[in-house]
N, C-alpha and C. Protein backbone atom coordinates (compact mmCIF):
# COMPACT_ATOMS: atom_id res chain seq x y z
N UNK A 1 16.36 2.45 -19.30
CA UNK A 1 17.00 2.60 -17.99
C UNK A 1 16.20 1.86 -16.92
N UNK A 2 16.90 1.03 -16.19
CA UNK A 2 16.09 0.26 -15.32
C UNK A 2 16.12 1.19 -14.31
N UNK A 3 14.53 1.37 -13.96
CA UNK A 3 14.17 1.88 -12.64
C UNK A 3 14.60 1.60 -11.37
N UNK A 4 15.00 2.12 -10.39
CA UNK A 4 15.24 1.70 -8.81
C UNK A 4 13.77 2.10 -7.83
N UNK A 5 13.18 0.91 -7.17
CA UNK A 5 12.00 1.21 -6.67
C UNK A 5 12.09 0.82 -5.32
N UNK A 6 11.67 1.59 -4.82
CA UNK A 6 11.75 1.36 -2.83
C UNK A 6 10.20 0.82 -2.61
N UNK A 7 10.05 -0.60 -2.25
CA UNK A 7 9.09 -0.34 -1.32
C UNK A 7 8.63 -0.10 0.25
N UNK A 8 7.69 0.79 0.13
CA UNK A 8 7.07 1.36 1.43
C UNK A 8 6.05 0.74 1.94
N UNK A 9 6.28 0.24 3.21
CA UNK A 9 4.82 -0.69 3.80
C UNK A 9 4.66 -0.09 5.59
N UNK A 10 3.63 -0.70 6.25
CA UNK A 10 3.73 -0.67 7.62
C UNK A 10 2.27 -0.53 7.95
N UNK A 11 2.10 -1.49 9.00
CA UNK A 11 0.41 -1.48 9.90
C UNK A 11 -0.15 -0.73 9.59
N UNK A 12 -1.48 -0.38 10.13
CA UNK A 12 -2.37 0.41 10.30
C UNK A 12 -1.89 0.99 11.27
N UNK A 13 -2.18 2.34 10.94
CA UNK A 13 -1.55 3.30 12.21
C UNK A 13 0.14 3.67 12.83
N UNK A 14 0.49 3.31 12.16
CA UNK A 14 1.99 3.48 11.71
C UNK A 14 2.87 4.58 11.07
N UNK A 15 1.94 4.89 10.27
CA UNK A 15 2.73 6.98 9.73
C UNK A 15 2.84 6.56 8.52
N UNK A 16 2.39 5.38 7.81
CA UNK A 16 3.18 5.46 6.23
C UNK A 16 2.78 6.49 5.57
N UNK A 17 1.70 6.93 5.75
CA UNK A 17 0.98 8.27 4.84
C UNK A 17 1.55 9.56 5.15
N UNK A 18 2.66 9.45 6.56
CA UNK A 18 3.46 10.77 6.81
C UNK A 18 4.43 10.63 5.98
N UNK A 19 4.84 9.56 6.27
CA UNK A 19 6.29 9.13 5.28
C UNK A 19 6.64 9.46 4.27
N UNK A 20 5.67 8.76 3.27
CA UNK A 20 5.41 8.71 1.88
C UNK A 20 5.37 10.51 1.45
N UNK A 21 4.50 11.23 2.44
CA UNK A 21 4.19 12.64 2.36
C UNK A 21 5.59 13.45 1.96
N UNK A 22 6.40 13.18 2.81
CA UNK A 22 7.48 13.40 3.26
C UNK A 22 8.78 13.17 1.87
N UNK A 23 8.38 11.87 1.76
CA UNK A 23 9.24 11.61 0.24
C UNK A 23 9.18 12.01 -0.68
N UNK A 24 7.75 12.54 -0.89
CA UNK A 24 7.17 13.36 -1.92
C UNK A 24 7.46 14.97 -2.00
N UNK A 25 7.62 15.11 -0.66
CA UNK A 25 8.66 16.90 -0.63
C UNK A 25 9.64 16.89 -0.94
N UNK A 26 10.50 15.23 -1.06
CA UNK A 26 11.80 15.44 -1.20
C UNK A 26 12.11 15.17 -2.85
N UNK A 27 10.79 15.20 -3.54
CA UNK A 27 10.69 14.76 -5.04
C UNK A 27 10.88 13.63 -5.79
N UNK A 28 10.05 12.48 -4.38
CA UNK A 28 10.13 11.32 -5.01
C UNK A 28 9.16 10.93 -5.25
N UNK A 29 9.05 10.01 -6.36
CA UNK A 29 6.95 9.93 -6.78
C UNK A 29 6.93 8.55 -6.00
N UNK A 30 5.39 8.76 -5.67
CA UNK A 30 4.99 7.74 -4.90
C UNK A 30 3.75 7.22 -5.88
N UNK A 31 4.08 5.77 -5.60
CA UNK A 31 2.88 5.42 -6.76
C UNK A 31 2.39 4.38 -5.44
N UNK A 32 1.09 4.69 -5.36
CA UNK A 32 -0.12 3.80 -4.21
C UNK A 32 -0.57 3.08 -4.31
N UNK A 33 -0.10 1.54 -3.78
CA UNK A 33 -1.08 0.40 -4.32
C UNK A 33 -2.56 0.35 -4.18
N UNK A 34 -3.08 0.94 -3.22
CA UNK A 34 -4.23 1.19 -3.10
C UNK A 34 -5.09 2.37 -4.25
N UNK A 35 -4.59 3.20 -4.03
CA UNK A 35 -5.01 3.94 -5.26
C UNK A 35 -5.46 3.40 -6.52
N UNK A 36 -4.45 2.80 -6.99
CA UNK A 36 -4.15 2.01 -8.33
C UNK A 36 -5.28 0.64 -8.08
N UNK A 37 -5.65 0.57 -7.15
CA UNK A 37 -6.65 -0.50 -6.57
C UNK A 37 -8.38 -0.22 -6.96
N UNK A 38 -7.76 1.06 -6.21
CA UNK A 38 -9.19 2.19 -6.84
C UNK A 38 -9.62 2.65 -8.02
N UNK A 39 -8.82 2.74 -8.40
CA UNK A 39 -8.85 3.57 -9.98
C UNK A 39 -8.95 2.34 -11.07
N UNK A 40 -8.79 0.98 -10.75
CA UNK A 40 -9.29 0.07 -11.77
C UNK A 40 -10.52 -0.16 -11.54
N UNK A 41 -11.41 -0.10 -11.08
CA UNK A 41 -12.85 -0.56 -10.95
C UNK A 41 -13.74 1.03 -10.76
N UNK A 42 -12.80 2.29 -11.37
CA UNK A 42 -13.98 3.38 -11.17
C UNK A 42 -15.01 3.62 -12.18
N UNK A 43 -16.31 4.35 -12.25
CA UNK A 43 -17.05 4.24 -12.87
C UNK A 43 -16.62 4.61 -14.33
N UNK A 44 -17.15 3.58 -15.12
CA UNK A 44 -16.33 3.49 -16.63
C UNK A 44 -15.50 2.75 -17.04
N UNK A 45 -14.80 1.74 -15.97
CA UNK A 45 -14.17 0.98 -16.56
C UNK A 45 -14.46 -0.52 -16.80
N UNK A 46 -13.26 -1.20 -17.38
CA UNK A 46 -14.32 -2.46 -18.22
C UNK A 46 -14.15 -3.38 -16.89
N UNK A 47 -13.40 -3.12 -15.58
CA UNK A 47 -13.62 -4.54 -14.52
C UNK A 47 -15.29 -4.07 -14.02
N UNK A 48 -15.23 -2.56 -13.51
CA UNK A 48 -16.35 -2.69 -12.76
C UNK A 48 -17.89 -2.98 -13.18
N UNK A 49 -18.01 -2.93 -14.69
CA UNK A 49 -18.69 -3.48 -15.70
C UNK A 49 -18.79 -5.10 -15.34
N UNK A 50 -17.64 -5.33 -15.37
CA UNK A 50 -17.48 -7.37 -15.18
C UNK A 50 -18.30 -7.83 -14.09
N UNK A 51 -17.57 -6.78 -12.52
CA UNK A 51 -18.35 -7.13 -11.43
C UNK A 51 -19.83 -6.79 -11.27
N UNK A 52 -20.29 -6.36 -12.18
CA UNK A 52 -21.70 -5.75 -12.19
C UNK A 52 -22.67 -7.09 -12.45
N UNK A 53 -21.90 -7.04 -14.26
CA UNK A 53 -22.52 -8.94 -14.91
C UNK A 53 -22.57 -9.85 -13.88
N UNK A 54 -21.45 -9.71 -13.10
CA UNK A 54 -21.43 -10.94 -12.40
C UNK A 54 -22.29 -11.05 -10.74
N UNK A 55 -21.84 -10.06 -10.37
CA UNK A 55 -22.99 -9.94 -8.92
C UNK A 55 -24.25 -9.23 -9.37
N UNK A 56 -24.32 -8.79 -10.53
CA UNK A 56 -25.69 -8.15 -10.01
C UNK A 56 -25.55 -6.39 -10.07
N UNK A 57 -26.88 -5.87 -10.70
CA UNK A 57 -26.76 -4.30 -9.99
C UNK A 57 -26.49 -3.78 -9.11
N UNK A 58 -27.10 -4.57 -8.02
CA UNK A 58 -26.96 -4.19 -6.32
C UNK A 58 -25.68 -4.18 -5.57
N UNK A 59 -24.63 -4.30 -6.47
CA UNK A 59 -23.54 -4.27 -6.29
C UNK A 59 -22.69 -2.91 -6.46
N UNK A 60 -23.84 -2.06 -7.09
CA UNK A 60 -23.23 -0.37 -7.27
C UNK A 60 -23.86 0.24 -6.08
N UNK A 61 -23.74 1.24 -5.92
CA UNK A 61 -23.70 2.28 -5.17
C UNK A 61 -25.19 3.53 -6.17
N UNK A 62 -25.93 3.93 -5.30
CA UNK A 62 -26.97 5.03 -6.17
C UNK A 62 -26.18 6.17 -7.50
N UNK A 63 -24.88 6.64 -7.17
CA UNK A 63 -23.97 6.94 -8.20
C UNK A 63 -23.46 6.09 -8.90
N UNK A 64 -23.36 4.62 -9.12
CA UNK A 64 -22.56 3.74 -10.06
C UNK A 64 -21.31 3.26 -9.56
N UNK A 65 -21.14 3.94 -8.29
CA UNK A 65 -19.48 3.34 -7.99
C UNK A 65 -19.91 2.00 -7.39
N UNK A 66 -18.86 1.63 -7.03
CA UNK A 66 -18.85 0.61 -6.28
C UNK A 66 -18.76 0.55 -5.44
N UNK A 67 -20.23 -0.46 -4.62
CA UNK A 67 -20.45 -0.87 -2.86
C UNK A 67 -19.15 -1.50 -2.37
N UNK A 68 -17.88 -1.25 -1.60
CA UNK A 68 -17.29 -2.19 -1.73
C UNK A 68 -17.49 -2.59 -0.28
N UNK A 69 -18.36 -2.60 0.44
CA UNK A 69 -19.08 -3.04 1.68
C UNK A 69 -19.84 -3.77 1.43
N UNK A 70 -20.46 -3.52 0.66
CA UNK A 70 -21.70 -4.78 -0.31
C UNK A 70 -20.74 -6.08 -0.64
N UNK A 71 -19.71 -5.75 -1.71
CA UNK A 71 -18.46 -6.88 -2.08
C UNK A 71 -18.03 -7.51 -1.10
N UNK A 72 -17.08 -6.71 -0.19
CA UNK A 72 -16.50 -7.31 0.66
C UNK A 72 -17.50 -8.46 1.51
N UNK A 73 -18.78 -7.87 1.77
CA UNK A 73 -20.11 -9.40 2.15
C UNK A 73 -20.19 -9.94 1.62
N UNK A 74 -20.05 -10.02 0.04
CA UNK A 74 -20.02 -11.20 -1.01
C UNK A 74 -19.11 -11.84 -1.11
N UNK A 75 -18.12 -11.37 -0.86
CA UNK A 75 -16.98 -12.49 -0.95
C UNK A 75 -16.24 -13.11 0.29
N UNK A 76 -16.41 -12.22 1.42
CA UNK A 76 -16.12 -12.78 2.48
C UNK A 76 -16.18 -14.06 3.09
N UNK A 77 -17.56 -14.73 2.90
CA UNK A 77 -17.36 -16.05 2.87
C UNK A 77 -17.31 -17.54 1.87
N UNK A 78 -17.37 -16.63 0.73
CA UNK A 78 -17.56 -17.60 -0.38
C UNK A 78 -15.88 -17.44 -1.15
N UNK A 79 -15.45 -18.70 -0.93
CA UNK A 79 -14.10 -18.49 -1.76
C UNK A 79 -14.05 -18.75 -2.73
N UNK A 80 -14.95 -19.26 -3.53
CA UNK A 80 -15.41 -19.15 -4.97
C UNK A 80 -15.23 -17.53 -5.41
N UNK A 81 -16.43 -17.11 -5.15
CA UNK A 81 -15.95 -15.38 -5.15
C UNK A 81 -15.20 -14.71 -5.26
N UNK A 82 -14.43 -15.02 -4.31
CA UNK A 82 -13.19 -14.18 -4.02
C UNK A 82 -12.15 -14.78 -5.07
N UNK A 83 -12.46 -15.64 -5.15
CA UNK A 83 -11.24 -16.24 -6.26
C UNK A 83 -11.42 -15.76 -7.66
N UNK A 84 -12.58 -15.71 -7.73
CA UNK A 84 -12.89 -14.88 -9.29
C UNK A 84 -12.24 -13.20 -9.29
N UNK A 85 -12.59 -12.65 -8.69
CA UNK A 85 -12.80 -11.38 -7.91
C UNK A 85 -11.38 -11.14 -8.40
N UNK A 86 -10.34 -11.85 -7.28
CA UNK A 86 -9.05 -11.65 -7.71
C UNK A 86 -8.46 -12.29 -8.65
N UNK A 87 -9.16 -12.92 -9.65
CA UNK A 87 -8.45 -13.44 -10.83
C UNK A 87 -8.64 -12.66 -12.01
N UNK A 88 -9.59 -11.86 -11.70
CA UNK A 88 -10.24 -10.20 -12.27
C UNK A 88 -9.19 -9.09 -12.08
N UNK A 89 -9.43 -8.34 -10.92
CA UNK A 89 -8.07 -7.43 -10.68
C UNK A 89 -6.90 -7.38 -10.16
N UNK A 90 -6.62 -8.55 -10.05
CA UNK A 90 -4.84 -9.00 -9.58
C UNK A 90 -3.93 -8.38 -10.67
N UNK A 91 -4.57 -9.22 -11.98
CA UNK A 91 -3.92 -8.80 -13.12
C UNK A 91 -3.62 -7.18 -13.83
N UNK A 92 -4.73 -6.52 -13.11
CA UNK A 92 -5.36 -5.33 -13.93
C UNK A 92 -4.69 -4.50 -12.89
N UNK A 93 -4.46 -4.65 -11.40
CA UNK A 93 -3.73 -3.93 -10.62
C UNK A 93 -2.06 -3.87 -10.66
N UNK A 94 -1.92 -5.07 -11.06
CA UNK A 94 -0.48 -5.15 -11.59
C UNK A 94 0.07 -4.91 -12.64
N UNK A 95 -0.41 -4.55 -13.35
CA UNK A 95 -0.29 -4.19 -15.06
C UNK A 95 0.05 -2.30 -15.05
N UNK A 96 -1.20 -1.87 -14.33
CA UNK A 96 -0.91 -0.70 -13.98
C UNK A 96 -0.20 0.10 -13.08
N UNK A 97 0.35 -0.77 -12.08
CA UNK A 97 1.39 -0.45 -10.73
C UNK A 97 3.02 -0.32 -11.68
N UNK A 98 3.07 -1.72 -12.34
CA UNK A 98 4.23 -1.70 -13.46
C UNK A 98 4.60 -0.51 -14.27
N UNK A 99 3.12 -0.67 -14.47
CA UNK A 99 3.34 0.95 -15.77
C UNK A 99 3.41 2.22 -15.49
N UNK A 100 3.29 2.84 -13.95
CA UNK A 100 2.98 3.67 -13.20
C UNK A 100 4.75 3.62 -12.81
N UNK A 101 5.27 2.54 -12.18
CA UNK A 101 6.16 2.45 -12.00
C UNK A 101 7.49 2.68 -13.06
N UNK A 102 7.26 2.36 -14.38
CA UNK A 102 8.59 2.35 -15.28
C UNK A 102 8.15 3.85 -15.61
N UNK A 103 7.57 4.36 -15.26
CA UNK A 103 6.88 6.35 -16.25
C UNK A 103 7.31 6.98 -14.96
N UNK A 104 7.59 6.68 -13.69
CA UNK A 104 8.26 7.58 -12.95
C UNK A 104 9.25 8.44 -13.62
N UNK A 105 9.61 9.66 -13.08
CA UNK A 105 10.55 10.34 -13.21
C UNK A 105 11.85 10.81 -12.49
N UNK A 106 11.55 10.17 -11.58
CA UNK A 106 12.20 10.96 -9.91
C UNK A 106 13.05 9.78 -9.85
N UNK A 107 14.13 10.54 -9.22
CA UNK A 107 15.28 9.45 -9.10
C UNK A 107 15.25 8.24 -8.83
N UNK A 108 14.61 7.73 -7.80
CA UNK A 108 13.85 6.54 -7.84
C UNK A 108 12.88 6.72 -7.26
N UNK A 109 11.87 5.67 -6.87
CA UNK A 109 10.57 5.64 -7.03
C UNK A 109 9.77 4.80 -5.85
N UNK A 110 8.55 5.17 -5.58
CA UNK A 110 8.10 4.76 -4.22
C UNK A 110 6.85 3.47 -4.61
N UNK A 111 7.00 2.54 -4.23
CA UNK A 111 5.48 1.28 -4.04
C UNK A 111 5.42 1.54 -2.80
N UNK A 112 4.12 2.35 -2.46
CA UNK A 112 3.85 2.53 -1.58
C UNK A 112 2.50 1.07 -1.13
N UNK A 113 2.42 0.32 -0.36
CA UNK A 113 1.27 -1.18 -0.25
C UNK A 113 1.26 -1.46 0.97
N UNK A 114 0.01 -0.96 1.81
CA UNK A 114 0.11 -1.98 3.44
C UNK A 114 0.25 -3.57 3.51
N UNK A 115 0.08 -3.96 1.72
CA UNK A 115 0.20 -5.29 2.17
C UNK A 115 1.19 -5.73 1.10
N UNK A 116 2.45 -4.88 1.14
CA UNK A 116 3.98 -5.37 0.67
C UNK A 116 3.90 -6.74 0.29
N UNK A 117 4.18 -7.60 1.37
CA UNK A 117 4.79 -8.68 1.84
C UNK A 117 3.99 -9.61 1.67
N UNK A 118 2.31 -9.16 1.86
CA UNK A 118 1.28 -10.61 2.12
C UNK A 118 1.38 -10.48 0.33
N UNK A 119 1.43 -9.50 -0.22
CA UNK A 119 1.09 -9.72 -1.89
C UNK A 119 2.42 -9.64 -3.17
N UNK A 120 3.37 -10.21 -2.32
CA UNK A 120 4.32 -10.58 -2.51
C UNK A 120 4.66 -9.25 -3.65
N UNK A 121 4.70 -8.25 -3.59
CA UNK A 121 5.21 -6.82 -4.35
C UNK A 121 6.58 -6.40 -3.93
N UNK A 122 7.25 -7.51 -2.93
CA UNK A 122 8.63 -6.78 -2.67
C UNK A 122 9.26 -7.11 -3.87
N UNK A 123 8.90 -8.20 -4.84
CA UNK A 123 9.90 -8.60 -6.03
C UNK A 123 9.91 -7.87 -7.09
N UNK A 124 8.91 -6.18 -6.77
CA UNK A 124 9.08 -5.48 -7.99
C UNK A 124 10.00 -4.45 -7.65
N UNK A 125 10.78 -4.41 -5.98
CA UNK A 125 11.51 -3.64 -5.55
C UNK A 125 12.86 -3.93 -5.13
N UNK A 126 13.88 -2.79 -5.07
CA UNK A 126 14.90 -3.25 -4.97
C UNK A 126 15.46 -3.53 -3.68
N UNK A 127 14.33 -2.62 -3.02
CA UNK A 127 14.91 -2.30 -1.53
C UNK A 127 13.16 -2.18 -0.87
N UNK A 128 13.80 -3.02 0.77
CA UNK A 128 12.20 -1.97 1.25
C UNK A 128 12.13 -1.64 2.24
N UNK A 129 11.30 -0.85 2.63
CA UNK A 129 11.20 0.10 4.38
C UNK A 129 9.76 -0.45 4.60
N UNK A 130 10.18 -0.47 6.14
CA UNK A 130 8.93 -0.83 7.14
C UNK A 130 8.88 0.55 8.00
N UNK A 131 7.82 1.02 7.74
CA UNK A 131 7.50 2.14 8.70
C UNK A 131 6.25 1.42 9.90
N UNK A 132 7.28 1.51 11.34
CA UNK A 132 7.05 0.52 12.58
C UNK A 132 7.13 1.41 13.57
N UNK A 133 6.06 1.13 14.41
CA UNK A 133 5.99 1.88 15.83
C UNK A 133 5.22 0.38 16.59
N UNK A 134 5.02 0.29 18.00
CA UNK A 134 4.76 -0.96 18.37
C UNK A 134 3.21 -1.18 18.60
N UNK A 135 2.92 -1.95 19.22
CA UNK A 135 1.09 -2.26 18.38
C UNK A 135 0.31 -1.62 19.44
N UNK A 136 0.49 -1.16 20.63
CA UNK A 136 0.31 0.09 21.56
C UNK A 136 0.07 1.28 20.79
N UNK A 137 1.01 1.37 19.69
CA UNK A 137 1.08 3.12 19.70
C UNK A 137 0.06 2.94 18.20
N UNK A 138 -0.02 1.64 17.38
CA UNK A 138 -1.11 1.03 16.57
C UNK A 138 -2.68 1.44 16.88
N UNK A 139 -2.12 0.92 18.05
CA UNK A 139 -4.03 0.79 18.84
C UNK A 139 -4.11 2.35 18.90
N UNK A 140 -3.48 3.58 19.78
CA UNK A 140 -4.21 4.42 20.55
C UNK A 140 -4.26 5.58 18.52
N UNK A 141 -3.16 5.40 17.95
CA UNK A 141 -3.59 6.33 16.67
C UNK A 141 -4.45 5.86 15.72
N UNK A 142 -5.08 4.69 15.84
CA UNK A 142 -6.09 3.81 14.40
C UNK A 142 -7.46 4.49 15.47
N UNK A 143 -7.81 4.33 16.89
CA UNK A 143 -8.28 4.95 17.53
C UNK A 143 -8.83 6.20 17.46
N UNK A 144 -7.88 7.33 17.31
CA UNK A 144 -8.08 8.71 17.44
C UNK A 144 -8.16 8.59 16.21
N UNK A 145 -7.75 8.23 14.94
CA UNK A 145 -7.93 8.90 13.70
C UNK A 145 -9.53 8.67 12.94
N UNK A 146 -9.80 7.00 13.33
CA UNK A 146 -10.80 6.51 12.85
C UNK A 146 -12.38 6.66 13.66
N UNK A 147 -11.98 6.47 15.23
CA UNK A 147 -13.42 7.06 16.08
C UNK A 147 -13.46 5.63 15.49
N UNK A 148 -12.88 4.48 15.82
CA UNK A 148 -13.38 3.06 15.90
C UNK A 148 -13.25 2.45 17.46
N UNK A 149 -13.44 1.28 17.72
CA UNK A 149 -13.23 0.61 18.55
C UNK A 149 -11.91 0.00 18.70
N UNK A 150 -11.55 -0.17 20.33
CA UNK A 150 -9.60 -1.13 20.22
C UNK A 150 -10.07 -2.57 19.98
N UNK A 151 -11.14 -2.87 20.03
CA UNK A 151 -11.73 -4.59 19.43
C UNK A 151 -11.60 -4.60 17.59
N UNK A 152 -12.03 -3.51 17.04
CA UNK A 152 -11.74 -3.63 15.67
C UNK A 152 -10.45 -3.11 15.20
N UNK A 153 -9.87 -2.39 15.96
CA UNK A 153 -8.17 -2.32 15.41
C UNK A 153 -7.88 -3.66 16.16
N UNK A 154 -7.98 -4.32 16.69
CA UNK A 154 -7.01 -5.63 17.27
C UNK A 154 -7.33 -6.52 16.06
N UNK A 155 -8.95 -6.68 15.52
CA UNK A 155 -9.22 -7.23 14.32
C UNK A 155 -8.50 -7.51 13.35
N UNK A 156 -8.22 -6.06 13.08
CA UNK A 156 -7.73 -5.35 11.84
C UNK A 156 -6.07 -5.96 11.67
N UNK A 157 -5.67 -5.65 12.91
CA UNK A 157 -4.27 -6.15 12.96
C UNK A 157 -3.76 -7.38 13.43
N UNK A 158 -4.44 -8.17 13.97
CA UNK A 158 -4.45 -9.41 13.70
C UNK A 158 -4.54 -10.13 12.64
N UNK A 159 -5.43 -9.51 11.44
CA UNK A 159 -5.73 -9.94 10.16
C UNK A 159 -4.23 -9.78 9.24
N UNK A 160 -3.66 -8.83 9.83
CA UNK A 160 -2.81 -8.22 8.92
C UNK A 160 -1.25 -9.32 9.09
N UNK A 161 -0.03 -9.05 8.33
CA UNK A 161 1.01 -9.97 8.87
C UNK A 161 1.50 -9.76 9.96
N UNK A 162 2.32 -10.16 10.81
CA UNK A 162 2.32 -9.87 12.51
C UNK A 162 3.42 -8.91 11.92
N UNK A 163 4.03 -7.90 13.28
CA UNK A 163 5.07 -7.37 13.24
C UNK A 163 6.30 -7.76 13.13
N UNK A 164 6.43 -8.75 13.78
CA UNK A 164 7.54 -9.29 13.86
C UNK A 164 8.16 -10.25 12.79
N UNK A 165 7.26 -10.53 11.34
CA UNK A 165 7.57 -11.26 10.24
C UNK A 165 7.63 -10.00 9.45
N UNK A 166 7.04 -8.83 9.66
CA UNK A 166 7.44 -7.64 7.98
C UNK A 166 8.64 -7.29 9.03
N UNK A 167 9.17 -7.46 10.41
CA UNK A 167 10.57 -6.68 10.66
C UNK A 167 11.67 -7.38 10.09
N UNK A 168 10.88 -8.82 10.13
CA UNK A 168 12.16 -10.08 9.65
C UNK A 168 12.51 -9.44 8.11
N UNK A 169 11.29 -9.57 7.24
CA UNK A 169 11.40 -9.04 5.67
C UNK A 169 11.74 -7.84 4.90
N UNK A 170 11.46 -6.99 5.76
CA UNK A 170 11.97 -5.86 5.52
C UNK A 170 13.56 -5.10 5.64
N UNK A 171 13.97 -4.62 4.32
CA UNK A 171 15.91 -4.50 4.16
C UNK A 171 15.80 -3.45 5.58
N UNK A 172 14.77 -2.37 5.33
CA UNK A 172 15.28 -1.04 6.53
C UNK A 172 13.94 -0.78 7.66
N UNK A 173 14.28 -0.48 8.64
CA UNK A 173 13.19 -0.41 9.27
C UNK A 173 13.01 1.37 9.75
N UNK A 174 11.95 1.71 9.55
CA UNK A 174 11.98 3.37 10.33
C UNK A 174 10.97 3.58 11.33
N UNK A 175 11.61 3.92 12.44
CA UNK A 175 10.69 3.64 13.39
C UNK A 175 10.42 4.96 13.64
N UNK A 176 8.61 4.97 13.74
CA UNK A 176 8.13 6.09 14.04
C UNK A 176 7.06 5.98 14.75
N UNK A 177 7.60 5.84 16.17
CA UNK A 177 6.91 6.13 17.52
C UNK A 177 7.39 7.61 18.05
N UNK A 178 7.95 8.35 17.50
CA UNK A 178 8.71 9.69 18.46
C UNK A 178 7.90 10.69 17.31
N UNK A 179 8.48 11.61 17.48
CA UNK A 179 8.05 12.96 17.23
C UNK A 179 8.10 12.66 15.75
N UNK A 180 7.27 13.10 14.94
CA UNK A 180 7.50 13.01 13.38
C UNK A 180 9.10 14.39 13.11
N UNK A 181 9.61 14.81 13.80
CA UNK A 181 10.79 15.63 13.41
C UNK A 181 11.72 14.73 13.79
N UNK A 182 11.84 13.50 14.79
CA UNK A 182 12.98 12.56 14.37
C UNK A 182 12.88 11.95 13.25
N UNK A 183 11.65 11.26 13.07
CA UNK A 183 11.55 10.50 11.93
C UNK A 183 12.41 10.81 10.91
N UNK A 184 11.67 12.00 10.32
CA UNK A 184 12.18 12.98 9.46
C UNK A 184 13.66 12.98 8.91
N UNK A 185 14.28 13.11 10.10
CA UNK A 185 15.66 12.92 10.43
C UNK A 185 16.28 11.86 10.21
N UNK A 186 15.81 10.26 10.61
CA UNK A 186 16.46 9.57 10.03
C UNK A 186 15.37 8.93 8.56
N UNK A 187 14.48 9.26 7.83
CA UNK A 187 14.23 9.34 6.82
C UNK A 187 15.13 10.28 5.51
N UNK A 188 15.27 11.46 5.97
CA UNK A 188 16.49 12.13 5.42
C UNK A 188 18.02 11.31 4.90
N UNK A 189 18.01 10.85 6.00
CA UNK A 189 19.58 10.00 6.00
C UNK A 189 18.86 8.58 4.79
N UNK A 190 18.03 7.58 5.48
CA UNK A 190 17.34 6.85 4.35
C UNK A 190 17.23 7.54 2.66
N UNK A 191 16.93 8.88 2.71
CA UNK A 191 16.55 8.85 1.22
C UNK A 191 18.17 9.42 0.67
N UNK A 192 19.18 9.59 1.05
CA UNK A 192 20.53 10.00 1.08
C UNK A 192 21.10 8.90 0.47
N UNK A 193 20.57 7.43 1.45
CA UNK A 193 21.42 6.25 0.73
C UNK A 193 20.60 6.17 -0.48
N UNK A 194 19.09 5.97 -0.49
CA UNK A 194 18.98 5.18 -1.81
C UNK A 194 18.96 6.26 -2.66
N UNK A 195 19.54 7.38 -2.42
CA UNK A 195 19.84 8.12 -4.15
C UNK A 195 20.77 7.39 -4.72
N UNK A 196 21.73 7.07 -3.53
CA UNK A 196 23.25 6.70 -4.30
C UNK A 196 22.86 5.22 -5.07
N UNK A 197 22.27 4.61 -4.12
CA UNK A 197 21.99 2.98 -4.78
C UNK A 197 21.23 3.50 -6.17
N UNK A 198 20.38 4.18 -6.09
CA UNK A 198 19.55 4.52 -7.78
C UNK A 198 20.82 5.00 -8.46
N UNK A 199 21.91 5.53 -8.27
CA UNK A 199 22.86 6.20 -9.23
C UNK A 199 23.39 5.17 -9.61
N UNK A 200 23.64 4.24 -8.97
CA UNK A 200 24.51 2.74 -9.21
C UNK A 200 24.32 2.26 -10.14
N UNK A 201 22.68 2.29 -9.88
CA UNK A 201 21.68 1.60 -11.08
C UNK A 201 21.78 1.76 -12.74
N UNK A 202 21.48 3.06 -12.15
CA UNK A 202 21.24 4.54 -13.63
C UNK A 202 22.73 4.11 -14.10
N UNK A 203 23.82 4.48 -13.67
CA UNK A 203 24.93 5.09 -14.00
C UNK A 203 25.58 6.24 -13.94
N UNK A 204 24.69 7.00 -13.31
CA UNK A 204 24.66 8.40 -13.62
C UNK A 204 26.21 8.93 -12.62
């Protein structure tokens, strides 16, 4: 049975982690690109072993995990690095997002990825939502949640794709600048349609 998969994306500071929360009450599995990011290089497995050979001890953490503050300085300016790096777990993150993805159970299924679009993951979905509020309401919640600076969220989101190219790419947009009980509301109506589109799919 071919799976129906929604992907879920949106800025920093945007609500996707309400969202996603939210989909998950309504009994839809959410599978986390980040997670799945995490969980390939945890202690014991054969990448974070690789990155060890290859940078060095000083590349763990006093428990064995991984510095990824240490990494991220190593590769940041060397694109040699980084090119290895991701020619290492590109593969190993996608292998397991796939497989995470076809073992769902739930009517259809969530890719949840802040970076959808830059890592081209909309082509494992059928459909996708941008969870969008405007880069004001970005700044003052990356702010209060993190106890960072508005110079390193401007960073942060500057780095990231602009707004106005994931609104172009994205099939649905949910905007959540208001009260998380509108949201809600028209998220409700959102997960209403894509049951029916997953039934299409299924047959059911």
């Amino acid at each position: 049975m071919k799976k129906w998969v929604l992907g879920v994306t949106g800025g920093i500071g945007a609500g996707k982690s309400a969202v996603t929360k939210e989909f998950e009450r309504l009994g839809i599995e959410v599978i986390d690109a980040d997670i799945i990011a995490r969980d390939v290089v945890a202690v014991g497995s054969a990448a974070l072993e690789q990155i060890k050979l290859h940078f060095g001890e000083t590349i763990l953490q006093h428990d064995g995990t991984l510095n990824r503050a240490k990494l991220r300085e190593r590769i940041f300016s060397n694109e040699l690095e980084k090119h290895w790096l991701n020619n290492l777990l590109h593969p190993l993150i996608r292998e397991n997002t796939l497989m995470a993805l076809s073992s769902s159970q739930s009517p259809y299924c969530i890719l949840a990825a802040p970076l959808l679009f830059e890592n081209q993951l909309q082509k494992f979905c059928q459909r996708t939502l941008l969870v969008d509020v405007p880069e004001e309401i970005q700044l003052i919640r990356t702010i209060e949640r993190d106890q960072v600076s508005e110079q390193q969220v401007k960073a942060i989101i500057s780095a990231q794709m602009s707004r106005n190219e994931k609104r172009a790419l994205a099939d649905d947009i949910l905007d959540n600048s208001n009260a998380l009980s509108q949201t809600y509301t028209k998220l409700k109506e959102l997960h209403e349609f894509y049951l029916r589109q997953a039934q299409l799919v299924s047959g059911d």
